[in-house]
Protein backbone atom coordinates (compact mmCIF):
# COMPACT_ATOMS: atom_id res chain seq x y z
CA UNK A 1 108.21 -29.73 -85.25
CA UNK A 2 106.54 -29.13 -81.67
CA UNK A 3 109.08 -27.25 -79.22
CA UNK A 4 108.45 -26.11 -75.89
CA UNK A 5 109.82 -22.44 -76.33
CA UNK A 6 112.40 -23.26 -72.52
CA UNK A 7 113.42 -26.17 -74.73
CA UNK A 8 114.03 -24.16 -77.59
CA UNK A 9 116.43 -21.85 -76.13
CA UNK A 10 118.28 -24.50 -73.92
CA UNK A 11 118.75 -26.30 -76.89
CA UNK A 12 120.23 -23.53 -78.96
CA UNK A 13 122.27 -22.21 -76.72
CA UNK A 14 123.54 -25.96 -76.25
CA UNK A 15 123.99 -25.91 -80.03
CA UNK A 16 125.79 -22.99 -79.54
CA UNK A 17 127.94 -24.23 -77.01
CA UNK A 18 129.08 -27.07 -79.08
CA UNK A 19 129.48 -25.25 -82.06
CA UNK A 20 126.61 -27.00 -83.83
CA UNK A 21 124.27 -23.49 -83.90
CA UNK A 22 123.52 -23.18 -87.77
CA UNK A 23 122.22 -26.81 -87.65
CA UNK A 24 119.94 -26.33 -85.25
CA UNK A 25 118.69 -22.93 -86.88
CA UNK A 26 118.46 -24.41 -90.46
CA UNK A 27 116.69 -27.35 -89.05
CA UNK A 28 113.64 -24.90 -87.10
CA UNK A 29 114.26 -22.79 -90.06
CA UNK A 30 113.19 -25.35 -92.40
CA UNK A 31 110.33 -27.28 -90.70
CA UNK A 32 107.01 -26.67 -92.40
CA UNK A 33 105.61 -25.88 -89.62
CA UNK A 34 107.49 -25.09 -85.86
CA UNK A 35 105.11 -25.75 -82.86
CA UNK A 36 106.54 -23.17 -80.16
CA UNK A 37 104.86 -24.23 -76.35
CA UNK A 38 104.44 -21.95 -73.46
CA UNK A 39 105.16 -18.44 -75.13
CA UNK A 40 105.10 -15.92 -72.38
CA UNK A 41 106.40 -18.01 -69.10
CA UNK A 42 108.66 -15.41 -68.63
CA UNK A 43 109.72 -12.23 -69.99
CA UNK A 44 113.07 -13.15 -72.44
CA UNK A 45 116.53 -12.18 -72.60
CA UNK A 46 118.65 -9.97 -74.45
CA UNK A 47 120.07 -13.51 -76.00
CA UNK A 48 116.71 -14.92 -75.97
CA UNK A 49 115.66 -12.19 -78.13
CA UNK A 50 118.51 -12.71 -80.41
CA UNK A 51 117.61 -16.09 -80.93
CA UNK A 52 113.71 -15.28 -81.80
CA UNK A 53 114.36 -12.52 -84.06
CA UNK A 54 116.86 -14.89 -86.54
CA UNK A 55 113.93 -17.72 -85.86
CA UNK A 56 111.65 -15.53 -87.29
CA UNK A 57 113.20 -13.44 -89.70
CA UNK A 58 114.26 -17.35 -91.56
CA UNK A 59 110.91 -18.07 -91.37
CA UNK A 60 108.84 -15.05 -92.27
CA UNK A 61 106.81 -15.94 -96.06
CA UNK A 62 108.57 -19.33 -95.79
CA UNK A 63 106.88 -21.59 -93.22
CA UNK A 64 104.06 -21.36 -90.59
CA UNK A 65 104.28 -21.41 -87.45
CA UNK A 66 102.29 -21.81 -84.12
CA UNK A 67 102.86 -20.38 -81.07
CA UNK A 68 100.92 -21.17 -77.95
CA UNK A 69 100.66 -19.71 -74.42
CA UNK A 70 98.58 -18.45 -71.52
CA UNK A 71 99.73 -14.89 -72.31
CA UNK A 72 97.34 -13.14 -74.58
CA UNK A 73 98.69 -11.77 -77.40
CA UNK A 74 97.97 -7.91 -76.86
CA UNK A 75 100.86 -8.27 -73.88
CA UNK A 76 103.46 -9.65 -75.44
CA UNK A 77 105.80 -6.86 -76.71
CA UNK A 78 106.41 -6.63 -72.48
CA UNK A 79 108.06 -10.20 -72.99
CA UNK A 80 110.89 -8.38 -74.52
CA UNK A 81 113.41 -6.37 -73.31
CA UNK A 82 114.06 -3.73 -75.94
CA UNK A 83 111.02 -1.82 -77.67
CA UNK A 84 112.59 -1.65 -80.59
CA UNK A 85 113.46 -5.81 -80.92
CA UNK A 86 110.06 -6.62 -80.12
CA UNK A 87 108.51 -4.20 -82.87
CA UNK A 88 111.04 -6.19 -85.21
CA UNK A 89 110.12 -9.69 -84.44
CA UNK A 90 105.97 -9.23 -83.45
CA UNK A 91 106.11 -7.34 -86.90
CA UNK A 92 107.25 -10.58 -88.67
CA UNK A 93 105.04 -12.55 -85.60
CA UNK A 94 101.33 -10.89 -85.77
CA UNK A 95 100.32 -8.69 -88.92
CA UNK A 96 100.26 -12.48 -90.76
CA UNK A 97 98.68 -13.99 -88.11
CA UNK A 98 95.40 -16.05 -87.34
CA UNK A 99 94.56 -15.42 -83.64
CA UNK A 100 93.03 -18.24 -81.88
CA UNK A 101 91.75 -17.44 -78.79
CA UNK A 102 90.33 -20.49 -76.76
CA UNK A 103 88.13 -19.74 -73.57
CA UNK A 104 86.94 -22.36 -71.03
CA UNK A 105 88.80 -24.98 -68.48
CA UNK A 106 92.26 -26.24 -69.26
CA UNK A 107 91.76 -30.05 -70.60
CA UNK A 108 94.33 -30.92 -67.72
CA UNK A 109 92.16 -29.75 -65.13
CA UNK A 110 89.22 -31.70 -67.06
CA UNK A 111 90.67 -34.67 -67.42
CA UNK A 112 92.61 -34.26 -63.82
CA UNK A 113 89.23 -33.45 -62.50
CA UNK A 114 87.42 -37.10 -64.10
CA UNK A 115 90.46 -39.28 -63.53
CA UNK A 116 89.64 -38.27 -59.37
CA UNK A 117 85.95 -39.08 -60.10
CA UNK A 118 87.05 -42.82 -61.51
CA UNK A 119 86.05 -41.74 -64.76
CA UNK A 120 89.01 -41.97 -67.03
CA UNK A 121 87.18 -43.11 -70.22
């Protein structure tokens, strides 16, 4: 399941909204493996928080998951507003991890940068 971590909260609070919030949990609970895009645009929310911390305490030993950003990991306990929340979920987030760390030009501005050239193939 690839999510876009904006889309993940708008859709869970949505879920919310309608009443329809364990579904969506169970259902990014349960994927084999959750995709979350652009970690780190901004810093998160108190509710924000609330909804990573259940993400990742249904997950933790269960499933794997990928997160992806510009941020580099070392910075992220600033994305969250309480010290204490962001020990809780990074703990469940990092000490099982395998950090990736990929260096070089964004592929967008590659392929941006050919397709102005005339060389899209």
């Amino acid at each position: 399941m690839y999510i876009r971590l904006p889309d993940f909260f708008r859709y869970s609070f949505a879920a919310f909204a309608h009443g329809r919030q364990i579904q969506f949990r169970d259902r990014c609970a349960k994927a084999p493996l959750l995709i979350l895009d652009d970690w780190g645009l901004k810093k998160f929310s108190f509710e924000e928080t609330v909804e990573l911390s259940d993400l990742f305490e249904r997950r933790y030993g269960r499933a794997s998951t990928i997160i992806s950003g510009q941020v580099p990991s070392t910075s992220w306990h600033e994305l969250f507003p309480d010290p204490t929340q962001a020990d809780s979920i990074l703990d469940r987030i990092v000490h099982n991890a395998y950090p990736y760390n990929i260096t070089g030009d964004s592929m967008r501005k590659t392929i941006g940068k050919r397709s102005l050239e005339g060389n899209d193939s």
